[in-house]
N, C-alpha and C. Protein backbone atom coordinates (compact mmCIF):
# COMPACT_ATOMS: atom_id res chain seq x y z
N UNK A 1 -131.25 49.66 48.66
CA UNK A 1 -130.42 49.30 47.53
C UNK A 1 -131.25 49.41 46.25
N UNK A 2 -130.92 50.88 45.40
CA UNK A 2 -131.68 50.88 44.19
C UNK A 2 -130.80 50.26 42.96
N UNK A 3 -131.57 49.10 42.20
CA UNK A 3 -131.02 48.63 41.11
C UNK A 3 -131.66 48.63 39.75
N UNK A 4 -131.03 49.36 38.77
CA UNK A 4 -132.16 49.57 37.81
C UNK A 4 -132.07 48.84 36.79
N UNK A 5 -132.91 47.92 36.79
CA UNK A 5 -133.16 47.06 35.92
C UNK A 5 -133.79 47.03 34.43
N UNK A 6 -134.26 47.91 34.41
CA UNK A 6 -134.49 48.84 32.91
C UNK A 6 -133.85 49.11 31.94
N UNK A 7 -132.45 49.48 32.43
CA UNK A 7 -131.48 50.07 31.37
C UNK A 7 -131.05 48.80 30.53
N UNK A 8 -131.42 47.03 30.78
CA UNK A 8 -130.65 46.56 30.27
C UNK A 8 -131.49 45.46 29.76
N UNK A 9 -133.43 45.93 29.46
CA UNK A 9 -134.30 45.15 29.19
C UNK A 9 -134.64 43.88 30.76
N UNK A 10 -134.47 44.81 31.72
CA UNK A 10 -134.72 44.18 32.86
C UNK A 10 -133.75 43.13 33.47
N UNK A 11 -132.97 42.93 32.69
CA UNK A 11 -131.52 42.68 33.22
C UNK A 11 -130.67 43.01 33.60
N UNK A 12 -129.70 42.86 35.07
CA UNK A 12 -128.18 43.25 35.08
C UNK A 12 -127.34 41.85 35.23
N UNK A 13 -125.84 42.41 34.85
CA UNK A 13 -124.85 40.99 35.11
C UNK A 13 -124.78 41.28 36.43
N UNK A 14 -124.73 39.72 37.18
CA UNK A 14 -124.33 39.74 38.22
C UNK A 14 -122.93 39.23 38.72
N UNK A 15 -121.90 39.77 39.09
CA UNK A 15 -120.66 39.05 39.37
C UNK A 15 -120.67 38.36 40.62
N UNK A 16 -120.49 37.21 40.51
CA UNK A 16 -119.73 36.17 41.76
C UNK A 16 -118.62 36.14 42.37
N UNK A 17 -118.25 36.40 43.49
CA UNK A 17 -116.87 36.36 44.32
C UNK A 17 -116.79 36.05 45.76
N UNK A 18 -115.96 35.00 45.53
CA UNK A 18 -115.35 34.11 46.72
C UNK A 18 -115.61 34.94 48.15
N UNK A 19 -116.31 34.64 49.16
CA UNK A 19 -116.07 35.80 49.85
C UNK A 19 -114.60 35.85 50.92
N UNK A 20 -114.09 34.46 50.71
CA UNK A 20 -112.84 33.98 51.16
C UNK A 20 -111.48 34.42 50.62
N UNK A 21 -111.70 34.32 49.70
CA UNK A 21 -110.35 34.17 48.38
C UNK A 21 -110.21 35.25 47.51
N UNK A 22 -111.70 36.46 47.70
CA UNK A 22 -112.15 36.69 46.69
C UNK A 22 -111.29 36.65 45.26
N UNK A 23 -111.65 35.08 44.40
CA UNK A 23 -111.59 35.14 43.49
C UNK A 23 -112.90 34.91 42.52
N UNK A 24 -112.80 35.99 41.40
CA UNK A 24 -113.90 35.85 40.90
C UNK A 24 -114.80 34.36 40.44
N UNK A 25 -115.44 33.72 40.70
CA UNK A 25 -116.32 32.83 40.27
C UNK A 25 -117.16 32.47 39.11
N UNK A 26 -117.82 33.84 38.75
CA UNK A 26 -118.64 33.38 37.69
C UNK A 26 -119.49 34.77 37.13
N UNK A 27 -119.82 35.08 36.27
CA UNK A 27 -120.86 35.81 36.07
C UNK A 27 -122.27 35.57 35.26
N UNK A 28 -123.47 36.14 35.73
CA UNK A 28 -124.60 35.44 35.36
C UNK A 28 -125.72 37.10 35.34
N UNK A 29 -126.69 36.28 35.52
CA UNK A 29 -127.49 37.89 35.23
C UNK A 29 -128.84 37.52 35.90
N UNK A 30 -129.80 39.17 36.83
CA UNK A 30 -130.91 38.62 37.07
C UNK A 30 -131.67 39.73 36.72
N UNK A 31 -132.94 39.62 36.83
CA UNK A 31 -133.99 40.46 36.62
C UNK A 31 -134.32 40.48 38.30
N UNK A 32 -135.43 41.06 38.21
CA UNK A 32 -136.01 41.82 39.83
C UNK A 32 -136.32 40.59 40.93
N UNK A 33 -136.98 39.90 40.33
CA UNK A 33 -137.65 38.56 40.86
C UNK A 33 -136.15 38.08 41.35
N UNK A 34 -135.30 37.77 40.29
CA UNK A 34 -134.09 36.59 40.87
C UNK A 34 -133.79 37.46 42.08
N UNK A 35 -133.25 38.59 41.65
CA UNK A 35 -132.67 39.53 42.80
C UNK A 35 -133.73 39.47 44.24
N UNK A 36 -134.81 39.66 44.23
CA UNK A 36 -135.31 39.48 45.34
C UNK A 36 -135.42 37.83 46.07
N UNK A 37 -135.32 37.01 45.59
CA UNK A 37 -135.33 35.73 45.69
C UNK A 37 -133.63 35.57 46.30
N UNK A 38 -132.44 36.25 45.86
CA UNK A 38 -131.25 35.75 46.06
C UNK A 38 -131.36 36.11 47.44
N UNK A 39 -131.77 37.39 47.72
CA UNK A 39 -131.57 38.38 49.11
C UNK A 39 -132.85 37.83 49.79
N UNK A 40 -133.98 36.99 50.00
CA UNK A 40 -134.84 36.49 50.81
C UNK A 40 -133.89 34.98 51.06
N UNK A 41 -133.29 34.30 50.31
CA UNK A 41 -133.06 33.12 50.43
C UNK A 41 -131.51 32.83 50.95
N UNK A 42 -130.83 33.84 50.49
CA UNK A 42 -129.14 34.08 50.72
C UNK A 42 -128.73 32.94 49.89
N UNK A 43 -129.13 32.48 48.83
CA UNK A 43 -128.43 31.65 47.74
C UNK A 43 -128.68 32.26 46.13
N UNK A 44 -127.21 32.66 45.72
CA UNK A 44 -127.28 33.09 44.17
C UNK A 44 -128.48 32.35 43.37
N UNK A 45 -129.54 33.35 42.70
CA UNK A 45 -130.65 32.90 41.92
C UNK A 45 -130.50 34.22 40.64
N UNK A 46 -129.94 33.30 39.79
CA UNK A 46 -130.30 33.91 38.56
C UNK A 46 -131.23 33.79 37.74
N UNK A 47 -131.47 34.42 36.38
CA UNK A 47 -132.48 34.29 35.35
C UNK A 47 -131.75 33.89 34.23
N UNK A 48 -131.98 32.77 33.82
CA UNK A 48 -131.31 31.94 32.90
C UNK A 48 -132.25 32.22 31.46
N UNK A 49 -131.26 33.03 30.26
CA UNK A 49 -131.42 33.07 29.19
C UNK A 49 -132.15 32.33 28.43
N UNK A 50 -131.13 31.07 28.83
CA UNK A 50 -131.42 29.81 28.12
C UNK A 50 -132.61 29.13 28.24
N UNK A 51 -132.76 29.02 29.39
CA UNK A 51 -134.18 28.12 29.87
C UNK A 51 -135.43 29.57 30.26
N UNK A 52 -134.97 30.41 30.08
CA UNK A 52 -136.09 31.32 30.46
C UNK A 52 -136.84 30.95 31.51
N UNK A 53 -135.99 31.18 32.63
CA UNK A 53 -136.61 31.04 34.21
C UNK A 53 -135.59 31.17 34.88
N UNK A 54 -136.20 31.43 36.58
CA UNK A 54 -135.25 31.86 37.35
C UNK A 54 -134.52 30.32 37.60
N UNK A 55 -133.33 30.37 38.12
CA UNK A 55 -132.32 29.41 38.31
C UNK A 55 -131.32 29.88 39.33
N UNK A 56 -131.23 29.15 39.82
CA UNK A 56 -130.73 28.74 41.84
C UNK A 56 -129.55 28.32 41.20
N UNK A 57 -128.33 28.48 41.47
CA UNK A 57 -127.34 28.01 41.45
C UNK A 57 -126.83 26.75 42.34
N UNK A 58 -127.06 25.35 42.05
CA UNK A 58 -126.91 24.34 42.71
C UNK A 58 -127.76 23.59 42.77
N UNK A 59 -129.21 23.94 41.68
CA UNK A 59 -130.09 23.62 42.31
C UNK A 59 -130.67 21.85 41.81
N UNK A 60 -129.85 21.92 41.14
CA UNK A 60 -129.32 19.85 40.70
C UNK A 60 -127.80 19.83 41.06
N UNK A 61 -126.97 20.48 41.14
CA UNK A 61 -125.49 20.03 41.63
C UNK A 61 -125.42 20.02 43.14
N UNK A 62 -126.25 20.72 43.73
CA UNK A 62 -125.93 21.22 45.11
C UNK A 62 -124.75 21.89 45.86
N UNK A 63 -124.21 22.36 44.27
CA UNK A 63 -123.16 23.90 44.52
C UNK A 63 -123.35 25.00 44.70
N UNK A 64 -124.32 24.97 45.79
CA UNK A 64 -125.18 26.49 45.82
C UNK A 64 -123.98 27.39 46.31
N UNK A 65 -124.42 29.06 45.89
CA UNK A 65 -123.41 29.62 46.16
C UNK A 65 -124.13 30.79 47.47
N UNK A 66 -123.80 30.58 48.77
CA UNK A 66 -124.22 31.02 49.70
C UNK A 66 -124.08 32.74 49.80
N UNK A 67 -125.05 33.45 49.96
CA UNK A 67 -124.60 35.17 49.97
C UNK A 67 -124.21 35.46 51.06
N UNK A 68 -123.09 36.44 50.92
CA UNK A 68 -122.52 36.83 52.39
C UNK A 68 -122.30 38.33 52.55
N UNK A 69 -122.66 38.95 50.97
CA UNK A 69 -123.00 40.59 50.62
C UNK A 69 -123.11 40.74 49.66
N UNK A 70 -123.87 41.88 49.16
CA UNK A 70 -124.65 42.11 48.06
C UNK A 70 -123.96 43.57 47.81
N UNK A 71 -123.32 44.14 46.54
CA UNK A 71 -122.37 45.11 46.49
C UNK A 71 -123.57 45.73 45.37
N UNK A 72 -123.71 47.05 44.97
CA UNK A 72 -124.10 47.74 43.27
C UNK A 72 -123.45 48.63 43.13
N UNK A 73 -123.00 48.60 41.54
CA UNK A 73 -122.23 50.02 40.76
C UNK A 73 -122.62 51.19 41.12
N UNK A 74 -121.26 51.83 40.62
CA UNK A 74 -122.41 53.63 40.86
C UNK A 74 -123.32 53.86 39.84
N UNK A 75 -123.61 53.22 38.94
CA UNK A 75 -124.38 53.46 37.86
C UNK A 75 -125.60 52.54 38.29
N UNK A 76 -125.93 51.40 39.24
CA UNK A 76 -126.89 51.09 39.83
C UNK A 76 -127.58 50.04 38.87
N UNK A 77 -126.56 49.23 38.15
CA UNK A 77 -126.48 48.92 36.80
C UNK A 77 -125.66 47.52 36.54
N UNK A 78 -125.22 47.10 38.17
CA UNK A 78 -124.46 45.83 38.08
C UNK A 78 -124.40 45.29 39.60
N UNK A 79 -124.00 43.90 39.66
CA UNK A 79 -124.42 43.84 41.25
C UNK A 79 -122.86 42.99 41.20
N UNK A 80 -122.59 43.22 42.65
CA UNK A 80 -121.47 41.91 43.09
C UNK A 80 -121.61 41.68 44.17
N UNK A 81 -121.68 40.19 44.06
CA UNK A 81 -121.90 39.19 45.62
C UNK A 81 -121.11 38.42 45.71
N UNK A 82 -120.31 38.68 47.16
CA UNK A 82 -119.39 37.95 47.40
C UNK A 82 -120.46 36.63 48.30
N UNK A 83 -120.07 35.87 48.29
CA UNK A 83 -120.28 34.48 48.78
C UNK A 83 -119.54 33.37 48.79
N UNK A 84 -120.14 31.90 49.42
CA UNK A 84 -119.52 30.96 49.95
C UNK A 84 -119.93 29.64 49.03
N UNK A 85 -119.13 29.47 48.18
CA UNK A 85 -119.30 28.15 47.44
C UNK A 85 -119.37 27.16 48.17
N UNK A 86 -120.54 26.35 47.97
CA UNK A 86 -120.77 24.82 48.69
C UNK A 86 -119.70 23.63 47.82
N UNK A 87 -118.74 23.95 46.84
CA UNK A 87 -118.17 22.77 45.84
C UNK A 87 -117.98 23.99 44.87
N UNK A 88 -117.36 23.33 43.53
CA UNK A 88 -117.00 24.01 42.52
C UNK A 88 -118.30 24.62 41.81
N UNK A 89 -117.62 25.81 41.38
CA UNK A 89 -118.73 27.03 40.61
C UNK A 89 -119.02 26.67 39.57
N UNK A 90 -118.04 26.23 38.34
CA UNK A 90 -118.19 25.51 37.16
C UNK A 90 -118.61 24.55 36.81
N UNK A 91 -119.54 24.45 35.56
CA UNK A 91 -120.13 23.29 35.31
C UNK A 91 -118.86 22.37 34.71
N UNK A 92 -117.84 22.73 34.31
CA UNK A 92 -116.51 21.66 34.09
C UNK A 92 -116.20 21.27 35.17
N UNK A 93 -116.33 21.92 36.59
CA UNK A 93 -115.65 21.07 37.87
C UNK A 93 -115.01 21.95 38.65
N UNK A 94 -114.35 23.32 38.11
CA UNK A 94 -113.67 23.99 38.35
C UNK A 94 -113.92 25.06 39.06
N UNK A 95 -113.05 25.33 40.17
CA UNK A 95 -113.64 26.43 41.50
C UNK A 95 -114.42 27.66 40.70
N UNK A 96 -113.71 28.00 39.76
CA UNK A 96 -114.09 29.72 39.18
C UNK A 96 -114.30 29.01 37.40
N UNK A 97 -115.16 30.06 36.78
CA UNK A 97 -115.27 29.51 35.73
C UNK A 97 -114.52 30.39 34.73
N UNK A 98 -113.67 31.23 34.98
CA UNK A 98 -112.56 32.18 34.96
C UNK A 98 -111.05 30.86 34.77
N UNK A 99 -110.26 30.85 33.86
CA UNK A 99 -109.17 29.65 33.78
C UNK A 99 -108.23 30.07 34.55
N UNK A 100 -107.88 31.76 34.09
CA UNK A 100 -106.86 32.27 34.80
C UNK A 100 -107.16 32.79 36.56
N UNK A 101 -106.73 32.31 37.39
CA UNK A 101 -107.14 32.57 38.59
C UNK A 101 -107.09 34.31 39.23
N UNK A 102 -107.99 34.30 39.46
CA UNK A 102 -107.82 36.22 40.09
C UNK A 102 -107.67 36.04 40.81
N UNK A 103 -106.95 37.63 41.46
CA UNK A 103 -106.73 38.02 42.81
C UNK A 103 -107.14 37.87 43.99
N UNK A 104 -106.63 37.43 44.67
CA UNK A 104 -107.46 36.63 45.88
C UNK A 104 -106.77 37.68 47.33
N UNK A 105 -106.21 38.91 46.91
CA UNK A 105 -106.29 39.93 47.72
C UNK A 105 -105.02 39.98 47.74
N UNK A 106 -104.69 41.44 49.28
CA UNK A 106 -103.10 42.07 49.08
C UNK A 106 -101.92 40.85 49.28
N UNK A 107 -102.34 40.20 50.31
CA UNK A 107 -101.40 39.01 51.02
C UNK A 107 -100.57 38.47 49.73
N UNK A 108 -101.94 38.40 48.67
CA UNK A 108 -101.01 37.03 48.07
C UNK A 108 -100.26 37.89 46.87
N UNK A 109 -100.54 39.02 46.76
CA UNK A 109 -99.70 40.12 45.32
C UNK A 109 -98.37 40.51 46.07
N UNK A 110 -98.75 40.28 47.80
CA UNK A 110 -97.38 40.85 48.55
C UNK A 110 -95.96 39.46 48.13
N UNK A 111 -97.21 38.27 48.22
CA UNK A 111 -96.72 36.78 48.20
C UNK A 111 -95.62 36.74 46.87
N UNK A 112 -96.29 36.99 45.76
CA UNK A 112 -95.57 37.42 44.24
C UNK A 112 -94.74 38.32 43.64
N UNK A 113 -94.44 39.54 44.99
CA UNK A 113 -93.59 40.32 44.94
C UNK A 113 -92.13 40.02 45.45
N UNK A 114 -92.33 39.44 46.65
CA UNK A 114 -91.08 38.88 47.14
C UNK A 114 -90.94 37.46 46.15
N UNK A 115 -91.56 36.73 46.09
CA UNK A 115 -90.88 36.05 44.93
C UNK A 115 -90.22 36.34 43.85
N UNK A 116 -90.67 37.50 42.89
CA UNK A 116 -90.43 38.24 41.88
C UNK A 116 -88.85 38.29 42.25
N UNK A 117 -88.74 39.72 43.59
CA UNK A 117 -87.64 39.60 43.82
C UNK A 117 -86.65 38.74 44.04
N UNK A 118 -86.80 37.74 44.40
CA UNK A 118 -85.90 36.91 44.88
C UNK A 118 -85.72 35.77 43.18
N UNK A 119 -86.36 35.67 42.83
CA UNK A 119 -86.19 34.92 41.85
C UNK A 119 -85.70 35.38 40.82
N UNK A 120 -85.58 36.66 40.35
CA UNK A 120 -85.22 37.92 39.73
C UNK A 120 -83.68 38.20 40.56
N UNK A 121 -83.45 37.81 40.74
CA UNK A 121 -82.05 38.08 42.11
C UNK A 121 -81.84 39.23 41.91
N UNK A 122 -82.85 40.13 42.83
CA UNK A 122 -83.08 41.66 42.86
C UNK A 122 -82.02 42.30 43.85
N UNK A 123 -80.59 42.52 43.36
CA UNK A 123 -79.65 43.34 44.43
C UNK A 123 -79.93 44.49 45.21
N UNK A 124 -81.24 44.68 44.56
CA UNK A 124 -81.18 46.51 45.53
C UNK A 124 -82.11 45.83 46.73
N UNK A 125 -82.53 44.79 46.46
CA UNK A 125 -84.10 44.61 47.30
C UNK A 125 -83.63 43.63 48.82
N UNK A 126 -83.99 44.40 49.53
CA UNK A 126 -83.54 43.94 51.53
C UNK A 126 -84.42 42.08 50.94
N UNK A 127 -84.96 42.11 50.85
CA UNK A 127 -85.96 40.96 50.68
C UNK A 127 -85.00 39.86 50.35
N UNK A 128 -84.58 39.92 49.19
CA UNK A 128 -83.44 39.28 48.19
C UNK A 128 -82.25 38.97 49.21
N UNK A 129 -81.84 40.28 49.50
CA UNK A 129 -80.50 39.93 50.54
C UNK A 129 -80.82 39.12 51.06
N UNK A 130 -82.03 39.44 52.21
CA UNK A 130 -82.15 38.36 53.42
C UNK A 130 -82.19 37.08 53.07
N UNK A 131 -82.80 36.49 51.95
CA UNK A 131 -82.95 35.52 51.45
C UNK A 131 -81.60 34.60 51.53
N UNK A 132 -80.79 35.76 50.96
CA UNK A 132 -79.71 34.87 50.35
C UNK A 132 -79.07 34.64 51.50
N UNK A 133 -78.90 35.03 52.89
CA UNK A 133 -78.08 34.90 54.34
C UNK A 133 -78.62 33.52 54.35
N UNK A 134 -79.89 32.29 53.90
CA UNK A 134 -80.46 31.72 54.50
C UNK A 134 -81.36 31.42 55.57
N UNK A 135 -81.50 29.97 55.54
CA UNK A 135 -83.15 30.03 56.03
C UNK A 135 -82.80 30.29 57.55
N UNK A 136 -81.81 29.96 58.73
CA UNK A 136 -81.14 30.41 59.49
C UNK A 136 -81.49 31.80 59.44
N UNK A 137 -81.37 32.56 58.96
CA UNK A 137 -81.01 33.90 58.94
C UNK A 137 -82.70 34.71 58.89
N UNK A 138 -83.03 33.99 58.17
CA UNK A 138 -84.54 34.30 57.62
C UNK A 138 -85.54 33.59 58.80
N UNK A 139 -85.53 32.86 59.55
CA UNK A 139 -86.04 32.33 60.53
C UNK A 139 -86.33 32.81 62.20
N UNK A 140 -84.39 33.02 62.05
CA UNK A 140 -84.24 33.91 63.16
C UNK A 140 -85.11 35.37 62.89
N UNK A 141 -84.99 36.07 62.04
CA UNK A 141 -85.75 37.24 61.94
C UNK A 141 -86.87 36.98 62.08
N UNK A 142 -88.02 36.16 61.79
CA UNK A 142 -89.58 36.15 62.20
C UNK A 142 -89.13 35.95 63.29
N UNK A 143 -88.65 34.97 64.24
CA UNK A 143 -88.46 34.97 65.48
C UNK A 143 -88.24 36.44 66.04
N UNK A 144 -87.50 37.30 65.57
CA UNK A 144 -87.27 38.65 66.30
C UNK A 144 -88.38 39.35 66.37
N UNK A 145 -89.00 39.13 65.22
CA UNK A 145 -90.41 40.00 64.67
C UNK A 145 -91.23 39.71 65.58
N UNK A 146 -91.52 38.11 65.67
CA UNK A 146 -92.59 37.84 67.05
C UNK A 146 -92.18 38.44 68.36
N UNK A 147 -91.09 38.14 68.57
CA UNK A 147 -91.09 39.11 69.91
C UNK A 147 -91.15 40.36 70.03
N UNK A 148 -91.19 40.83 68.69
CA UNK A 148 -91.52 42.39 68.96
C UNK A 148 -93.01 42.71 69.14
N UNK A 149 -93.73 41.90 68.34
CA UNK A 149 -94.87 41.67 68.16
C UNK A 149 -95.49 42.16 69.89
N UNK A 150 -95.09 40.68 70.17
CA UNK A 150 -95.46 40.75 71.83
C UNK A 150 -95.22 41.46 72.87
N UNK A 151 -94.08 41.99 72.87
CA UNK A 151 -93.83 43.19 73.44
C UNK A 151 -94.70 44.37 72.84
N UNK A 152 -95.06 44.95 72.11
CA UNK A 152 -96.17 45.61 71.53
C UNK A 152 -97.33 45.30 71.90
N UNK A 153 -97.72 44.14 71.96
CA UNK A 153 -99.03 43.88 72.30
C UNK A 153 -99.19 44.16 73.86
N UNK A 154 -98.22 44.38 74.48
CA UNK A 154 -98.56 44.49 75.97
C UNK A 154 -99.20 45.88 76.01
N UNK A 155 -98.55 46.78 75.23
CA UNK A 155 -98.83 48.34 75.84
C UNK A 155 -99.48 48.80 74.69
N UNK A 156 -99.96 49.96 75.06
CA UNK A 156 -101.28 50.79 74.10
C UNK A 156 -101.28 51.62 73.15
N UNK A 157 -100.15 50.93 72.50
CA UNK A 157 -99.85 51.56 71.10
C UNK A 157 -100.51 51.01 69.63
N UNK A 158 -101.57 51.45 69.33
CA UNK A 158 -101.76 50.50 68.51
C UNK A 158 -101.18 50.36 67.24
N UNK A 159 -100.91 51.47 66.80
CA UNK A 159 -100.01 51.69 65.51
C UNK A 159 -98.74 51.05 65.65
N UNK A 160 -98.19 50.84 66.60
CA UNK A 160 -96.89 50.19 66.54
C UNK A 160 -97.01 48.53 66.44
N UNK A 161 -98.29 48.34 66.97
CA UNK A 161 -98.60 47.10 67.14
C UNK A 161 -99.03 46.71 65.91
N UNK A 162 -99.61 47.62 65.08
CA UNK A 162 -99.91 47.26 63.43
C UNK A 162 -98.91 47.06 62.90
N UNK A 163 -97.88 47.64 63.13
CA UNK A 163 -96.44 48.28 62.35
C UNK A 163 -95.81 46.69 62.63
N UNK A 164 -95.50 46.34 63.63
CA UNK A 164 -95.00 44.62 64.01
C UNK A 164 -95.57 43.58 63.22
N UNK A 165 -96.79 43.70 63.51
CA UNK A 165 -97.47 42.80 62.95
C UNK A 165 -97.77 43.00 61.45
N UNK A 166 -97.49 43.96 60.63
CA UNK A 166 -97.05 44.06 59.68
C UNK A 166 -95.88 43.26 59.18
N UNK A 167 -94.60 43.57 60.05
CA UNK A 167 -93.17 43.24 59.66
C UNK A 167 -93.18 41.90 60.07
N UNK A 168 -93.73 41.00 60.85
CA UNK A 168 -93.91 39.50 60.90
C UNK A 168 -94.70 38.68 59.87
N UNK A 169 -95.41 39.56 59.37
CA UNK A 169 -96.27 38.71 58.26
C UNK A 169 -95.45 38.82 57.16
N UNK A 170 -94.80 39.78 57.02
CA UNK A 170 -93.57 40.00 55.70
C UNK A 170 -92.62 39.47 55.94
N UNK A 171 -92.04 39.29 56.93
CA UNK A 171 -90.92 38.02 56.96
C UNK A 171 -91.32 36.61 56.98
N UNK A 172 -92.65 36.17 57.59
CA UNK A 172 -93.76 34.79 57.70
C UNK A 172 -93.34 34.79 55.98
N UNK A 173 -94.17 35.49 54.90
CA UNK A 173 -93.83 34.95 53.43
C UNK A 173 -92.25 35.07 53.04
N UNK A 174 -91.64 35.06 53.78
CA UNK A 174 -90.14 35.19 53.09
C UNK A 174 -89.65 33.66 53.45
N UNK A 175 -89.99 33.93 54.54
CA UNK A 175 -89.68 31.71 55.62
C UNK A 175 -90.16 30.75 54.51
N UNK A 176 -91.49 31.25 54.25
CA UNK A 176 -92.26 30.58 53.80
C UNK A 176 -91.52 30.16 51.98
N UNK A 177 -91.27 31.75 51.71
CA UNK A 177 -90.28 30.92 50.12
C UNK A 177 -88.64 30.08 49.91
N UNK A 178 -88.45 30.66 51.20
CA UNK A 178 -87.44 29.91 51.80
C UNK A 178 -87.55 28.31 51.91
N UNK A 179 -89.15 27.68 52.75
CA UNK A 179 -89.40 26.63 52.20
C UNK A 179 -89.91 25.93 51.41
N UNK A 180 -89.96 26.87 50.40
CA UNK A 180 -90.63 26.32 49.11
C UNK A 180 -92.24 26.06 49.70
N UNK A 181 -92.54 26.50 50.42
CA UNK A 181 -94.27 26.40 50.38
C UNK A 181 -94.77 27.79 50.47
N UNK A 182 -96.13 27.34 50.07
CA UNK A 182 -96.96 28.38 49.61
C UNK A 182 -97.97 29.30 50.60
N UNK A 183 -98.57 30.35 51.00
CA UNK A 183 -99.75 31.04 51.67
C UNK A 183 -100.42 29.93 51.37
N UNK A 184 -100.74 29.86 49.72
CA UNK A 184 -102.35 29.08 49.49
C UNK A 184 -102.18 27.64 50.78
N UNK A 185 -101.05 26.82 50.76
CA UNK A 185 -101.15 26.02 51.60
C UNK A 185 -101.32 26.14 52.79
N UNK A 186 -100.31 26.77 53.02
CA UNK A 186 -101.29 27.31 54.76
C UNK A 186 -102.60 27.32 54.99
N UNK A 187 -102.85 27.89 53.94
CA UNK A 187 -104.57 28.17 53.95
C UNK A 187 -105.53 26.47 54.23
N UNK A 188 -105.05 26.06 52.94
CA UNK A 188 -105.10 24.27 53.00
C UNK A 188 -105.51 23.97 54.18
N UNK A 189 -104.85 24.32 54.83
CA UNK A 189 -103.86 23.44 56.66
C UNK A 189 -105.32 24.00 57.52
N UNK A 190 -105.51 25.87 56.89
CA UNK A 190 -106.59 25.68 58.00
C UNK A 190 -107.94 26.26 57.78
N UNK A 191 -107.80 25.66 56.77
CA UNK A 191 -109.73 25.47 55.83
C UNK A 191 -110.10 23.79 56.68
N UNK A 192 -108.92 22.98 56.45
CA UNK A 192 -109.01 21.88 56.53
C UNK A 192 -109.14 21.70 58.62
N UNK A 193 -108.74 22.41 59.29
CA UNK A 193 -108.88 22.33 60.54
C UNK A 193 -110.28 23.30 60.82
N UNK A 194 -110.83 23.32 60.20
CA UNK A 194 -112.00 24.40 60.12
C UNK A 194 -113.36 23.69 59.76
N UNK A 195 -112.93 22.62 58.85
CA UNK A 195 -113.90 21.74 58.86
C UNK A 195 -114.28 20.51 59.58
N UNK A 196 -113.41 20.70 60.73
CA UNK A 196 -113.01 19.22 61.07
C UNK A 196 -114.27 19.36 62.38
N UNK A 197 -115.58 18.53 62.62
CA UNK A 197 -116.31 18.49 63.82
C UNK A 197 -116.02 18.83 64.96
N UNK A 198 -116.26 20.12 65.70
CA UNK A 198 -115.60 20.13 67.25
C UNK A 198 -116.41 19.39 67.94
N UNK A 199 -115.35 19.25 68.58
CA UNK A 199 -115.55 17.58 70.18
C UNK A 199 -116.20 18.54 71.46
């Protein structure tokens, strides 16, 4: 991994991202030293402007931000590391130090599309229709979807088996606006069963 640190008085920005959520976190900057220090230690270490020295992210909060990959531009000229926040990234408190929340991948732009539609009372859009048959209607269909699912999964198709499991996760967010809850909560449900001590 060549990074050239020259072009920018021995500095590059470094971007932070969720390696979960990826939503962006934070951006900061290192010289050679931090960079080798982040990738020996697997905890974000920048070079702080301010204090003129390297600086550990967490290293009085104990919000270290754990590395889980180390990405560079094609210009060899910027770095992005996705990683695992121990607590909030921001010195205000706040997960990302970004107000407006980024993209946290396809699931959840798929999540905002069928809403769009449906809230938009989009007539051309199958999505919208189904909606409007009710949650009955919308229920029973993931139900159909899973069993197609499974029947797929028996035999050695795998594309078809993508193709199902495609069309169950797209009706899963339709149930889901149907009950007024969210992906992010789900998620909630099993971050939170994820942390829980196994017996």
């Amino acid at each position: 991994m060549r990074i050239d640190f020259q072009k920018n008085n021995g500095l590059v920005p470094a971007i932070i991202q969720d390696n979960a959520t990826l939503q962006i976190l934070m951006l900061g900057y290192m010289n050679e030293e931090a960079f080798a220090k982040t990738q020996q230690e697997k905890k974000v270490t920048f070079f702080s402007r301010s204090k003129n020295r390297l600086w550990t992210k967490g290293e009085s909060s104990g919000n270290f931000l754990l590395v889980n990959e180390i990405r560079v531009d094609c210009d060899n000229d910027t770095i992005l590391i996705k990683a695992t926040p121990q607590g909030p990234t921001c010195h205000t408190g706040s997960t990302s130090c970004f107000k407006e929340e980024t993209s946290k991948g396809f699931l959840y732009q798929l999540q905002n599309t069928i809403s769009g539609r449906i809230d938009n009372d989009d007539e051309n859009s199958y999505t919208d229709k189904l909606f409007k048959k009710g949650i009955n209607k919308v229920a029973q269909k993931v139900g159909e979807e899973a069993v197609e699912l499974v029947i797929e999964a028996k035999d050695n198709n795998d594309e078809l088996f993508k193709n199902e499991a495609a069309d169950l996760l797209y009706h899963f967010l339709i149930l889901l606006k149907a009950k007024k809850i969210t992906f992010e909560e789900i998620e909630e449900v099993l971050e939170s069963r994820s942390n829980k001590p196994s017996s």
